[in-house]
C-alpha atoms as a PDB file:
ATOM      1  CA  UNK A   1       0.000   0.000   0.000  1.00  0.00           C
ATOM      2  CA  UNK A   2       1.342   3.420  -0.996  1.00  0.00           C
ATOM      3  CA  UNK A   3       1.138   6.353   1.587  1.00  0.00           C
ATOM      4  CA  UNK A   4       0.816   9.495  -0.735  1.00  0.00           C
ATOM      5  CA  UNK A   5      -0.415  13.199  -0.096  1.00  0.00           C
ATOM      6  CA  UNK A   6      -2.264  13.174  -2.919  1.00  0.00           C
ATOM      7  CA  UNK A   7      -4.647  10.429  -3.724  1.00  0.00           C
ATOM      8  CA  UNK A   8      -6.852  11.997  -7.280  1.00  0.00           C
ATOM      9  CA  UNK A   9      -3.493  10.791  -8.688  1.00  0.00           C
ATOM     10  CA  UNK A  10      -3.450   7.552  -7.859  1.00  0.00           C
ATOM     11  CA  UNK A  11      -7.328   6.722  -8.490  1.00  0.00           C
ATOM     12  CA  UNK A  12      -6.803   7.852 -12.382  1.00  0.00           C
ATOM     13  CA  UNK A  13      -4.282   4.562 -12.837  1.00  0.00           C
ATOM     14  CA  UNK A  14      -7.128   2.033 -13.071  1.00  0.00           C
ATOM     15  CA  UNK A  15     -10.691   2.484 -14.158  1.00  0.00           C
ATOM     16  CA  UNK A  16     -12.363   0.423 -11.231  1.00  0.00           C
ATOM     17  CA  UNK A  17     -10.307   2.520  -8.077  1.00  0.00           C
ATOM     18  CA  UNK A  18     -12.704   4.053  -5.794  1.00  0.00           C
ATOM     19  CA  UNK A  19     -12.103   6.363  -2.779  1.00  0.00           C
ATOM     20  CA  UNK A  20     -13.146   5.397   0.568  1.00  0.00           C
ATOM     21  CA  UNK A  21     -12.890   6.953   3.833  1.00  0.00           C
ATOM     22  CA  UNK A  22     -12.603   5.024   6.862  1.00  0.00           C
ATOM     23  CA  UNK A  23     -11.770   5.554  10.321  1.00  0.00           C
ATOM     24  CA  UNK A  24     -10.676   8.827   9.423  1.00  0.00           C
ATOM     25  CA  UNK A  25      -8.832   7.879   6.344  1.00  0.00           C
ATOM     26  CA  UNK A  26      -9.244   8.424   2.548  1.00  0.00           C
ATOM     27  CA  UNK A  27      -8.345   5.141   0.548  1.00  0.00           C
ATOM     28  CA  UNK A  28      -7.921   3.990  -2.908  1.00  0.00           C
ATOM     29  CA  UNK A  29      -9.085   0.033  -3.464  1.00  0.00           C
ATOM     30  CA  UNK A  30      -9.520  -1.740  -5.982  1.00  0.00           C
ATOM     31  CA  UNK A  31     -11.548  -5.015  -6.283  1.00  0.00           C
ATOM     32  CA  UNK A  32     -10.136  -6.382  -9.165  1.00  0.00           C
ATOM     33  CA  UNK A  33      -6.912  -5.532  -9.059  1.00  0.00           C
ATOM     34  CA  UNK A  34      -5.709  -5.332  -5.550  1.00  0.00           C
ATOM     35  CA  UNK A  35      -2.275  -3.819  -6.426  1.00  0.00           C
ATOM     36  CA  UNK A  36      -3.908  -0.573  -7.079  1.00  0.00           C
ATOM     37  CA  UNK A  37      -4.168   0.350  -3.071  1.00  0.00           C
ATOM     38  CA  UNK A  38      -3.353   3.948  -1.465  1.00  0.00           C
ATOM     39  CA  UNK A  39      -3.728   5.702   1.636  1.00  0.00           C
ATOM     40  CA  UNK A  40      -3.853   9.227   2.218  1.00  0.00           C
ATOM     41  CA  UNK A  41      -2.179  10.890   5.284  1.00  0.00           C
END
């Protein structure tokens, strides 16, 4: 998982990333392909 400032970025890589916040924190995942995963902060 990458740790990056800016997430927008990282969504635009793969066509099925979506942005998710939990506990506080704004994520990139990726259901079918789980390389594609970010946090922000």
């Amino acid at each position: 998982m990458k740790i990056r400032n800016s997430i927008k970025s990282l969504r635009k890589r793969h066509r099925d990333n979506r942005v998710v916040r939990r506990r506080g924190r704004i994520y990139v995942i990726n259901k079918t392909n789980r390389r594609f995963k970010a946090r922000q902060g």
